[in-house]
N, C-alpha and C. Protein backbone atom coordinates (compact mmCIF):
# COMPACT_ATOMS: atom_id res chain seq x y z
N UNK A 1 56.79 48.09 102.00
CA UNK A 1 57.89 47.64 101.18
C UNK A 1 57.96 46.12 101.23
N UNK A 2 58.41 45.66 100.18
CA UNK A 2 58.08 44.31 100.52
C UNK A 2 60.04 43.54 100.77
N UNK A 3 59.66 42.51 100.99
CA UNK A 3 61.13 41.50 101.50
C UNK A 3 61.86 40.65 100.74
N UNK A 4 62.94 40.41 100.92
CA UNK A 4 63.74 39.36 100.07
C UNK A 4 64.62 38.99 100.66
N UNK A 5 64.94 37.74 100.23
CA UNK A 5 65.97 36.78 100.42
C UNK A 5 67.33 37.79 99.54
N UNK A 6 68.71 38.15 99.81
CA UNK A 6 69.83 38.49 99.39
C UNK A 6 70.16 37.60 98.70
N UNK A 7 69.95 36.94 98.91
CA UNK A 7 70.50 35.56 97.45
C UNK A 7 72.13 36.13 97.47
N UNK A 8 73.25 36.67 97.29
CA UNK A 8 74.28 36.14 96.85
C UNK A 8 74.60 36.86 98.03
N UNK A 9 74.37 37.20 99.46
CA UNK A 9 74.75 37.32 100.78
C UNK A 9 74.98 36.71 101.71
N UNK A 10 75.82 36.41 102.56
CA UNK A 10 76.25 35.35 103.72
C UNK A 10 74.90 34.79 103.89
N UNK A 11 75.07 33.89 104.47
CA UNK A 11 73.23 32.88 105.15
C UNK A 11 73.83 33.81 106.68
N UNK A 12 72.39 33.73 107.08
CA UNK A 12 72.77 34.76 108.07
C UNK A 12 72.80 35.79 108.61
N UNK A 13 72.37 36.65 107.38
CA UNK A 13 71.90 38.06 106.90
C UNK A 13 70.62 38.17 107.43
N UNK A 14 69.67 37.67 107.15
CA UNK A 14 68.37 37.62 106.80
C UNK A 14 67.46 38.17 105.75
N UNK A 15 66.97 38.73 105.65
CA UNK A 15 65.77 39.26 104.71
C UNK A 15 66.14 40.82 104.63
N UNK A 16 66.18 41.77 103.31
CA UNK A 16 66.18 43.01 103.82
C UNK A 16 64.83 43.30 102.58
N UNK A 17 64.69 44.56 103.20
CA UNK A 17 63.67 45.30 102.17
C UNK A 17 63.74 45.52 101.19
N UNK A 18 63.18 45.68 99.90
CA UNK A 18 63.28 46.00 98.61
C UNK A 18 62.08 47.25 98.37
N UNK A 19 62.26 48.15 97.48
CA UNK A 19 62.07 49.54 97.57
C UNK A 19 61.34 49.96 95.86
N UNK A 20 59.99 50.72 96.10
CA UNK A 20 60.09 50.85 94.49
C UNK A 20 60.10 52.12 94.28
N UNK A 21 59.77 52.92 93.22
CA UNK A 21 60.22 54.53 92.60
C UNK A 21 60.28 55.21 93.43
N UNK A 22 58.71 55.37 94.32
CA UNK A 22 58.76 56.68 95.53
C UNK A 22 59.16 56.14 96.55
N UNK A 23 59.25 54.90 96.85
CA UNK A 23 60.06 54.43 98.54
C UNK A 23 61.49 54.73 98.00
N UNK A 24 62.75 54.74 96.74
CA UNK A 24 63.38 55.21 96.26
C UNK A 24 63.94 56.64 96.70
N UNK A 25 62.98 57.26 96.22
CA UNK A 25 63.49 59.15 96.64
C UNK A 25 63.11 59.21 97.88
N UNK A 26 61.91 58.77 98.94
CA UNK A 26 61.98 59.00 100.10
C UNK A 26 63.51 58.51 100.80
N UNK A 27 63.70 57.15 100.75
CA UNK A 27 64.83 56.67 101.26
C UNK A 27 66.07 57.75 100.62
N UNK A 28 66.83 57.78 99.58
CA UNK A 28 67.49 59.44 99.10
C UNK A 28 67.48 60.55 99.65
N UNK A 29 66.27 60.96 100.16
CA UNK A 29 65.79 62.14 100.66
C UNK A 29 66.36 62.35 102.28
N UNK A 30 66.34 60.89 102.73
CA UNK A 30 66.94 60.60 104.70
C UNK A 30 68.30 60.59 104.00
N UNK A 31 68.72 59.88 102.94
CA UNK A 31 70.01 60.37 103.33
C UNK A 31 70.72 61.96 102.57
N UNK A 32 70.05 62.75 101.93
CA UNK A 32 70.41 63.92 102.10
C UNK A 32 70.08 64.29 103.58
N UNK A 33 69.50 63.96 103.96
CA UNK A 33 69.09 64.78 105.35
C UNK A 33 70.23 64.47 106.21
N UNK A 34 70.43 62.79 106.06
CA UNK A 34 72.09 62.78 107.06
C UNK A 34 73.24 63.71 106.69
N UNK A 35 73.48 63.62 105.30
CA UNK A 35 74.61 64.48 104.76
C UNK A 35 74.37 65.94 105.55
N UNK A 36 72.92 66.53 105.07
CA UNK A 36 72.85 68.04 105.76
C UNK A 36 73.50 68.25 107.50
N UNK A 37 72.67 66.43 108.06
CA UNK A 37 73.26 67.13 109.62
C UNK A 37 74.90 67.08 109.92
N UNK A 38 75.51 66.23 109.03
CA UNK A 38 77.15 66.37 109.39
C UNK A 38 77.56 67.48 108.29
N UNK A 39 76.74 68.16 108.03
CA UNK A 39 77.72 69.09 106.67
C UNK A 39 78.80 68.78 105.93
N UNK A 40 77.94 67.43 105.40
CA UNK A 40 79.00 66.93 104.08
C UNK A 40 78.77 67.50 102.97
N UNK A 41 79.57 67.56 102.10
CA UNK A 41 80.48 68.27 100.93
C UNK A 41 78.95 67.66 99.90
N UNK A 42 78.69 68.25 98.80
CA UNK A 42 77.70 67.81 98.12
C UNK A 42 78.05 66.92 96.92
N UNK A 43 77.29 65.39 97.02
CA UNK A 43 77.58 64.65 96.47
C UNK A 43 76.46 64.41 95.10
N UNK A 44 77.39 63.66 94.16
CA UNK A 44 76.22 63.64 92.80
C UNK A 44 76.80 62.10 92.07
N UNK A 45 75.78 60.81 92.28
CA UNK A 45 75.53 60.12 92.10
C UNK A 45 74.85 59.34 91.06
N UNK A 46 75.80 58.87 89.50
CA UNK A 46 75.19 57.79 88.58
C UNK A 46 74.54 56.92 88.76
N UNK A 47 73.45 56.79 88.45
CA UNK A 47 73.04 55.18 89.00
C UNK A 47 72.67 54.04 87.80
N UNK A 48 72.95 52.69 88.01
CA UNK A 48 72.06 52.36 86.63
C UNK A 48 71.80 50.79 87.44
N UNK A 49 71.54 49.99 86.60
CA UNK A 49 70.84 48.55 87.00
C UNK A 49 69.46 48.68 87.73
N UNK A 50 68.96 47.86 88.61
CA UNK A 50 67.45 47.68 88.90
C UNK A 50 66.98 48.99 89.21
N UNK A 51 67.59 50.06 90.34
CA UNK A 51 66.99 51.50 90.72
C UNK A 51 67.08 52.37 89.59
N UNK A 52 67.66 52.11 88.40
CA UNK A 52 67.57 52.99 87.05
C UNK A 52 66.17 52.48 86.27
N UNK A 53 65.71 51.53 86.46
CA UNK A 53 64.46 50.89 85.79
C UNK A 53 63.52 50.90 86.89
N UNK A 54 63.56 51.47 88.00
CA UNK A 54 62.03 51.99 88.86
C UNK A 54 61.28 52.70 88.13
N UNK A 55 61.49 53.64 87.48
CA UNK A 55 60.46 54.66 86.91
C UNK A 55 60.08 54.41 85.56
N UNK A 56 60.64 53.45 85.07
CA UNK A 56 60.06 53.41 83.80
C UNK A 56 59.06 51.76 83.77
N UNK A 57 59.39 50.96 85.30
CA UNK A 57 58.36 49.55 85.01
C UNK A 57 57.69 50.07 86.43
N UNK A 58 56.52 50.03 86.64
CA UNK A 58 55.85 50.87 87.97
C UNK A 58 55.54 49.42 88.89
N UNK A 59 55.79 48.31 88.28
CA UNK A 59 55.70 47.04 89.38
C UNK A 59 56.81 46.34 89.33
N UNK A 60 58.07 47.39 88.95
CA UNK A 60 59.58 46.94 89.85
C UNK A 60 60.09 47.49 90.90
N UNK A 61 60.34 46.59 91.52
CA UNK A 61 60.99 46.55 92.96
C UNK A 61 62.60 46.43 92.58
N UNK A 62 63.40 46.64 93.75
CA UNK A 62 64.56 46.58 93.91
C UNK A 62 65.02 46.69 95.47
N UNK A 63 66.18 45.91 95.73
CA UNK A 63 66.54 46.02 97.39
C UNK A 63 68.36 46.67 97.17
N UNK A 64 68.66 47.50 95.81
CA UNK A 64 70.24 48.31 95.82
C UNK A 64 70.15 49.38 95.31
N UNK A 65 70.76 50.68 95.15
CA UNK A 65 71.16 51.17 94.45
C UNK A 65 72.19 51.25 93.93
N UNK A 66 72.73 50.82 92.59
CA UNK A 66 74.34 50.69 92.06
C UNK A 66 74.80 51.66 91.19
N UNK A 67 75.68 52.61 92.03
CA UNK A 67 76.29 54.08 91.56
C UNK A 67 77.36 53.36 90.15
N UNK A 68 77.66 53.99 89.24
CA UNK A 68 78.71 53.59 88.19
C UNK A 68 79.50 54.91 88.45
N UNK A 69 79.60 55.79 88.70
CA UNK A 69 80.20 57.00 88.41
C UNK A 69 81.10 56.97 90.13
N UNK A 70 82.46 57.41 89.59
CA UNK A 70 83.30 57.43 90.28
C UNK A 70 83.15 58.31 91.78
N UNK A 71 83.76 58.03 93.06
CA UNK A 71 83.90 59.08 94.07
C UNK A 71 82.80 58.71 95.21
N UNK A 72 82.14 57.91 95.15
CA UNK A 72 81.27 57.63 96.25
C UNK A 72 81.77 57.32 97.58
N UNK A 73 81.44 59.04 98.46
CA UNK A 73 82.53 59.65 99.69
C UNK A 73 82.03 58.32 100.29
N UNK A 74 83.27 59.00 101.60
CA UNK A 74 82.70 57.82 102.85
C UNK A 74 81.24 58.62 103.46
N UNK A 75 81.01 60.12 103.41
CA UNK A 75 80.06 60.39 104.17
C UNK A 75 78.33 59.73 103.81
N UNK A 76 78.65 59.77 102.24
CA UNK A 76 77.69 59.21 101.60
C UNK A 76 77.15 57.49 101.75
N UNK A 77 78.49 56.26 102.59
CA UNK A 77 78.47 55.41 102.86
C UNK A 77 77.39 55.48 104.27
N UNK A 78 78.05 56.56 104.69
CA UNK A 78 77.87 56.41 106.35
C UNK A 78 76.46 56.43 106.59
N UNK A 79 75.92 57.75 105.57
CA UNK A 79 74.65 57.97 105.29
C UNK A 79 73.81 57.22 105.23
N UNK A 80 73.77 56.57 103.97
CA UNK A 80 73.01 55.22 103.14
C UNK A 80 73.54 53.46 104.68
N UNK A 81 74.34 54.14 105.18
CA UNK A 81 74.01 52.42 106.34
C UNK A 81 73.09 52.74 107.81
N UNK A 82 73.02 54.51 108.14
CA UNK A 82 72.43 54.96 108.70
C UNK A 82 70.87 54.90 108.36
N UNK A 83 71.00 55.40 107.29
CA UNK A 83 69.42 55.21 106.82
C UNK A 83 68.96 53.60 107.00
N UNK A 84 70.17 52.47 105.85
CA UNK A 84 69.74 51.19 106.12
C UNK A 84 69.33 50.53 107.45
N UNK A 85 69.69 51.12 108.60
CA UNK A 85 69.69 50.50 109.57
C UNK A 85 68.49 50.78 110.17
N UNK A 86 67.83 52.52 109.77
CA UNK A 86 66.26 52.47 110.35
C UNK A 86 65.21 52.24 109.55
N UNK A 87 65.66 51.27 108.55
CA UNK A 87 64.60 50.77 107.28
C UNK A 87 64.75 49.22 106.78
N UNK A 88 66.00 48.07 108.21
CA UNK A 88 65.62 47.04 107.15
C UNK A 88 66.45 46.95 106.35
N UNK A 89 66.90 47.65 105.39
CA UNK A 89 67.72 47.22 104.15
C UNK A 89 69.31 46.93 104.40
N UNK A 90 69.65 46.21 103.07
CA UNK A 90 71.16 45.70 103.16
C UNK A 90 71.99 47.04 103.68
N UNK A 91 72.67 46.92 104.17
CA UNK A 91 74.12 48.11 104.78
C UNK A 91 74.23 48.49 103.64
N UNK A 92 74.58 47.83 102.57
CA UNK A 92 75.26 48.50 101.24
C UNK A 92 74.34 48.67 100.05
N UNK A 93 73.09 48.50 100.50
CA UNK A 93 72.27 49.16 99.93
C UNK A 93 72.77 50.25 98.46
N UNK A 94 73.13 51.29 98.74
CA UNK A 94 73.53 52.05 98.26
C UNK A 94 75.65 51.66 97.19
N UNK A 95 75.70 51.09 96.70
CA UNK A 95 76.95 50.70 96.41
C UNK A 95 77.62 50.95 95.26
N UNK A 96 78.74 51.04 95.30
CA UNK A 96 79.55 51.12 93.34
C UNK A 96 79.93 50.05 93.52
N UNK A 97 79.53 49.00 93.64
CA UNK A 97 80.06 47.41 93.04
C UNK A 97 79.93 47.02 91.24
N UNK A 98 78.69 48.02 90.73
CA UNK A 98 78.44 47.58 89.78
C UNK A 98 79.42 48.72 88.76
N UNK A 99 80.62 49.82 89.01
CA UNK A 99 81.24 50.88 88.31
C UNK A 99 82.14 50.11 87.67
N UNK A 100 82.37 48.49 87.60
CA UNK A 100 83.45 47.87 87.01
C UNK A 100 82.59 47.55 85.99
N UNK A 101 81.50 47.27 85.97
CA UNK A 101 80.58 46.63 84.68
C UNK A 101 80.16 47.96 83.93
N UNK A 102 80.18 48.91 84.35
CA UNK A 102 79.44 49.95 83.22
C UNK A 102 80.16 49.79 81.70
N UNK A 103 79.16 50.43 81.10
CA UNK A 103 79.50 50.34 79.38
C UNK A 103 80.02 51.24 79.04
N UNK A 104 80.76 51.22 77.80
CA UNK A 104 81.44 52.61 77.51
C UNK A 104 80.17 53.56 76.17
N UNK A 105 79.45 53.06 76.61
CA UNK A 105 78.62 53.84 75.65
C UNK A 105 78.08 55.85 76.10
N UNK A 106 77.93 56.58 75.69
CA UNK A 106 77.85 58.00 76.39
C UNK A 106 76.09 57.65 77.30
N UNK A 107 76.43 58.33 78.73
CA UNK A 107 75.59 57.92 79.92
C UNK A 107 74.48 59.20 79.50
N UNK A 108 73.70 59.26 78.87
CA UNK A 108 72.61 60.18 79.02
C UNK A 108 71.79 60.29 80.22
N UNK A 109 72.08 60.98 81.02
CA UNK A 109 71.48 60.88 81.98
C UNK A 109 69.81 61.41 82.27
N UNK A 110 69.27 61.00 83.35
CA UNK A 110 67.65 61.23 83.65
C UNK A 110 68.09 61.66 85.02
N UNK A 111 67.08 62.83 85.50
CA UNK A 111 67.08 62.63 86.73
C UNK A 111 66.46 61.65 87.80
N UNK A 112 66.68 61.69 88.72
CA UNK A 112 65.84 60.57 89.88
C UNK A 112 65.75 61.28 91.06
N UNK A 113 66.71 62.00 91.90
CA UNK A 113 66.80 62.99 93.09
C UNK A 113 67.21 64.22 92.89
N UNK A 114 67.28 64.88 93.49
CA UNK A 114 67.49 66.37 93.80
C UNK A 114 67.20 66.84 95.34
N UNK A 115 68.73 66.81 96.20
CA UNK A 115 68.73 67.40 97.58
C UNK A 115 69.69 68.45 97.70
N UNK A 116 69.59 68.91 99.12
CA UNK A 116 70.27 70.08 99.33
C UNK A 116 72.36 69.89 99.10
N UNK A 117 72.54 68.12 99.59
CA UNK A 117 73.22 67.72 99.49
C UNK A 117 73.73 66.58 98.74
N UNK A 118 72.59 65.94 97.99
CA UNK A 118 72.41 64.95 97.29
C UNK A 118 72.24 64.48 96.04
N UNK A 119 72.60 64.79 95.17
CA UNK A 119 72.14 64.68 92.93
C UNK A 119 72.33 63.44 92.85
N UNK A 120 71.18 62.48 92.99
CA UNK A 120 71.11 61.45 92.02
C UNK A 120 70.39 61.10 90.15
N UNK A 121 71.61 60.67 89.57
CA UNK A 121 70.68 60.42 88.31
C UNK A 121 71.08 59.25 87.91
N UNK A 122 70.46 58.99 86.78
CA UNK A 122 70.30 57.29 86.04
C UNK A 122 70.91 57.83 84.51
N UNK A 123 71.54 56.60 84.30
CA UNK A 123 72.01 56.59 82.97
C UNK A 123 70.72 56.30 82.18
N UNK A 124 70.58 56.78 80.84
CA UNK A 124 69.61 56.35 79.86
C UNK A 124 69.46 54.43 79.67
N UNK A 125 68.49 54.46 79.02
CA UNK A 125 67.56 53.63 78.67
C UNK A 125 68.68 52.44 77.46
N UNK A 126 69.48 52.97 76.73
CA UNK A 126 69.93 52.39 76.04
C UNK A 126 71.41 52.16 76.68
N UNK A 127 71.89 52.48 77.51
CA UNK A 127 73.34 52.11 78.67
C UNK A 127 72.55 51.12 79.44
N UNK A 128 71.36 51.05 80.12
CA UNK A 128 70.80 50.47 81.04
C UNK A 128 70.54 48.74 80.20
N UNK A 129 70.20 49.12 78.91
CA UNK A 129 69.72 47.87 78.19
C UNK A 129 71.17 47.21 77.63
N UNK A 130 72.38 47.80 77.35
CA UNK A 130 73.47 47.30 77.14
C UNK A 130 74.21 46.36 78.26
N UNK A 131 74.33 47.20 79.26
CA UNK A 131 74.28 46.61 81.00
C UNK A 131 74.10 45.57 81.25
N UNK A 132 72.64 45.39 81.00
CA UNK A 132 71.65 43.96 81.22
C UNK A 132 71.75 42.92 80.14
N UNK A 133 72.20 43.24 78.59
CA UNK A 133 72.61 42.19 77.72
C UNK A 133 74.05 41.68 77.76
N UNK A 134 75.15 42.72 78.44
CA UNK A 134 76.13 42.24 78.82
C UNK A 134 76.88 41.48 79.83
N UNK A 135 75.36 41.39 80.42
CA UNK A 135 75.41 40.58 81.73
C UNK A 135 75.15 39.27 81.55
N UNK A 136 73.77 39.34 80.66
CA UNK A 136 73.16 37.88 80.13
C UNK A 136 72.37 37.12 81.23
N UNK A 137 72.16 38.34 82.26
CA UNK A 137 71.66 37.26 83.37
C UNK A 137 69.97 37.03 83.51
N UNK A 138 69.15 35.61 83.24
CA UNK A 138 68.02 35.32 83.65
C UNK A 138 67.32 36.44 84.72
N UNK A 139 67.61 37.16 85.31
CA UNK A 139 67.06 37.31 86.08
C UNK A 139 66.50 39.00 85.36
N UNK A 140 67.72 39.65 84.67
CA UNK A 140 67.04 40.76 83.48
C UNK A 140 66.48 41.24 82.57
N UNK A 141 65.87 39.87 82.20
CA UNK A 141 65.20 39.87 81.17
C UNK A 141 63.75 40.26 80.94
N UNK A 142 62.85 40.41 82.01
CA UNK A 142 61.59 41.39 82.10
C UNK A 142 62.43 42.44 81.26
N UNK A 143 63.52 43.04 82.20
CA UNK A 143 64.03 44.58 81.98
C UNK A 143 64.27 44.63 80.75
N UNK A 144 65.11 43.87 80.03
CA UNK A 144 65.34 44.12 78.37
C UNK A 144 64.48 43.94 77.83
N UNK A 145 63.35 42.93 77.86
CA UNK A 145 61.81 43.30 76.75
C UNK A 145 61.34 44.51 77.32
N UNK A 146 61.35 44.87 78.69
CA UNK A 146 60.86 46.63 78.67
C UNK A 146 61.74 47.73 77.98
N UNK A 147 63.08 47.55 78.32
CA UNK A 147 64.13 48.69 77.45
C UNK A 147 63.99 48.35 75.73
N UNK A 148 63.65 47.18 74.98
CA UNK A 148 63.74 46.79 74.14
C UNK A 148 62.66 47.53 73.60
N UNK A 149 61.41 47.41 73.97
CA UNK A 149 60.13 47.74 73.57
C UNK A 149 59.93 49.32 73.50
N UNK A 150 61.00 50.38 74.80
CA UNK A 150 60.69 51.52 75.05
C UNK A 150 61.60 52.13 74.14
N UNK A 151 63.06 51.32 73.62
CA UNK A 151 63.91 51.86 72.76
C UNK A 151 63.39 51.83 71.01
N UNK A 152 62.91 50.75 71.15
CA UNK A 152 61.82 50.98 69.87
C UNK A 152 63.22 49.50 68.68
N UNK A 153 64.21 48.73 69.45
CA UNK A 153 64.96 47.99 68.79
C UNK A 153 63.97 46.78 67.90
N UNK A 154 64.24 46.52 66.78
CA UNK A 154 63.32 45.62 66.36
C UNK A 154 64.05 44.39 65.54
N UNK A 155 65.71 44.50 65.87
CA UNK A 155 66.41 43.42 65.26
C UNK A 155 67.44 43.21 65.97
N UNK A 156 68.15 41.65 65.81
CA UNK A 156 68.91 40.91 66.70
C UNK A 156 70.51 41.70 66.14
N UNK A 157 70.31 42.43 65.03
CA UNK A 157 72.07 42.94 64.86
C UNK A 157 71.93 44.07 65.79
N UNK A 158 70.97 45.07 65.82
CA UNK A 158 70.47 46.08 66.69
C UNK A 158 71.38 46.34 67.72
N UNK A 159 70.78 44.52 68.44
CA UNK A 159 71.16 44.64 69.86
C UNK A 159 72.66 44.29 70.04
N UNK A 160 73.13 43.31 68.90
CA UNK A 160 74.41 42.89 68.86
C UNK A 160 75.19 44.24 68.75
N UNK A 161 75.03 45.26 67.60
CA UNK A 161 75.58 46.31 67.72
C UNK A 161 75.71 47.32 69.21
N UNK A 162 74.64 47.13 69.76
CA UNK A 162 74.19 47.85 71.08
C UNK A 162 75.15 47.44 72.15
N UNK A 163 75.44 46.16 72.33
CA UNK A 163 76.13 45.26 72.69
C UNK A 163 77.94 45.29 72.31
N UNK A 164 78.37 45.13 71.41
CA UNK A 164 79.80 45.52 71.02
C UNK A 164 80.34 46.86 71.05
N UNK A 165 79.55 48.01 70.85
CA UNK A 165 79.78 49.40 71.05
C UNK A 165 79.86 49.85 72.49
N UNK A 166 79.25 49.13 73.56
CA UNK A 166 78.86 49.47 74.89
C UNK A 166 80.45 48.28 75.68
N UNK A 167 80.66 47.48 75.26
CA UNK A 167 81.83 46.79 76.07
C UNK A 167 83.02 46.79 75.99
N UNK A 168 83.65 47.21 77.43
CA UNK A 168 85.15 47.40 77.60
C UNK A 168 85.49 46.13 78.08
N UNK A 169 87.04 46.39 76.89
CA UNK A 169 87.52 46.93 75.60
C UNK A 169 86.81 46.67 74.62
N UNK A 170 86.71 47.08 73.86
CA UNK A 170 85.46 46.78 72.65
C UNK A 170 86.01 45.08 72.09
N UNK A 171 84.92 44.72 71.84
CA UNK A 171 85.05 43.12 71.22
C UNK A 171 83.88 42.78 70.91
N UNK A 172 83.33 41.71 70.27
CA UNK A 172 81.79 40.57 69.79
C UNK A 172 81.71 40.46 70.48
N UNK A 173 80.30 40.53 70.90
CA UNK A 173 79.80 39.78 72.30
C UNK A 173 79.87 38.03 72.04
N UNK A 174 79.69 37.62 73.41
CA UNK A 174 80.09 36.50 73.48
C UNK A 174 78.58 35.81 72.97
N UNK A 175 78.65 34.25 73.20
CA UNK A 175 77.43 33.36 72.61
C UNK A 175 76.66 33.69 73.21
N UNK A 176 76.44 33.76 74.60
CA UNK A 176 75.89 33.80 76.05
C UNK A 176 74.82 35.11 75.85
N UNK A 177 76.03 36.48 75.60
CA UNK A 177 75.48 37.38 75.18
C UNK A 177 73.97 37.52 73.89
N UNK A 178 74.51 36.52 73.08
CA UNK A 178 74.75 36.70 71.42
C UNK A 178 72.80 36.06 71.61
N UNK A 179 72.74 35.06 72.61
CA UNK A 179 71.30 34.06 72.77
C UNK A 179 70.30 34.89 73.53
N UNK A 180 70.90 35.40 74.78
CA UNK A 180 70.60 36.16 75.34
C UNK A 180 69.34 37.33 75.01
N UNK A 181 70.20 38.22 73.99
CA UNK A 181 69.87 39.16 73.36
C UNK A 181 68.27 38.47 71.92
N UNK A 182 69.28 37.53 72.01
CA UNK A 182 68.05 37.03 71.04
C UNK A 182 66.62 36.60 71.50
N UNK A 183 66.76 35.80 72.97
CA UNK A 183 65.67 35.68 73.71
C UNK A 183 64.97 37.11 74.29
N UNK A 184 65.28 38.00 74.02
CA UNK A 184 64.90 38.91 74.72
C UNK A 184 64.11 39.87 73.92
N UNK A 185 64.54 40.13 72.48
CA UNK A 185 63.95 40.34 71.16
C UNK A 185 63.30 39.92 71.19
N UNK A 186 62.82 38.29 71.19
CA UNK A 186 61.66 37.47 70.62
C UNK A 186 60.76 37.54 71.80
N UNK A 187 60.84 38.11 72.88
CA UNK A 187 59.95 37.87 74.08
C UNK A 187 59.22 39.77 73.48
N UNK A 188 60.21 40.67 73.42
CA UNK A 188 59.39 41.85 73.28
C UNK A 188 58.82 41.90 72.62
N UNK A 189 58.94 40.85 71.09
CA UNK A 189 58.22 41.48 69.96
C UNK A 189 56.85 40.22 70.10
N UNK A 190 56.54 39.16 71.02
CA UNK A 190 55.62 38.25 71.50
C UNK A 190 54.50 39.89 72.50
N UNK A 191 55.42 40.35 73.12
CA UNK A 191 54.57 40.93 73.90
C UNK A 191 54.05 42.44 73.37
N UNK A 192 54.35 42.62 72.40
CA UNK A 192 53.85 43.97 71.45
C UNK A 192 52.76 43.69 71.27
């Protein structure tokens, strides 16, 4: 697995691991196994941002998983810092930090896990690409010329529409958004 700097974590932290598709379900898999040994209640887990785009870019990495879907027990915390702790990775690894940003667009889901105690899935391809244009952040933009290219979008109202339909409360996306989206078009349709 390879390492990273946390970038928006205390200095201090140090380095934790970052994880790709199958280091993904193995790591999932220890923590169904924790859930099984305390006989916790069976949990089922949304996921979307970087661990929703493991399986569809095979040389992305990620060091979180970010649940959007409501209820993420404490046993499931306890789990995922247990596991973090014999692998290296951030404590919160596993987190709903990102359930305030989800889109209101309908979550088609994919699977990703399947445990005795454990259902993880990923929102679709077109929630995942709304996500990342509503974010506007440099750092997602591989991901939207891949969602861009796999959704088959081939115009800048496309995404603007993709974009205003997906954000709570509904409104225009902003400029930020508006450039964003446009750089990201012109990079997929460079790399077609």
């Amino acid at each position: 697995m390879a390492r990273r700097s946390t970038g928006s974590r205390p200095p201090g932290e140090g380095l934790y691991r970052q994880f790709n598709a199958a280091e993904m379900r193995q790591l999932l898999s220890e923590v169904d196994d924790e859930l099984q040994a305390v006989n916790a209640e069976p949990a089922h887990l949304l996921i979307a941002g970087g661990a929703s785009m493991l399986s569809r870019r095979v040389s992305r990495v990620t060091g979180d998983v970010d649940v959007v879907s409501e209820g993420m027990s404490k046993a499931v915390r306890r789990a995922s810092q247990t596991v973090a702790a014999r692998h290296n990775l951030a404590p919160d690894w596993i987190n709903d930090g990102a359930k305030g940003l989800a889109v209101s667009l309908p979550a088609d889901t994919e699977p990703v896990f399947s445990g005795s105690c454990l259902v993880v899935e990923s929102v679709g391809p077109k929630h995942i690409l709304a996500m990342k244009l509503a974010a506007a952040r440099p750092e997602d933009l591989e991901d939207c010329v891949h969602l861009i290219q796999e959704i088959g979008i081939s115009s800048h109202d496309e995404l603007l529409d993709l974009i205003e339909r997906a954000l709570r409360p509904p409104r225009e996306p902003t400029i930020k958004m508006a450039y964003f989206a446009r750089d990201a078009l012109a990079a997929a349709q460079r790399d077609t």
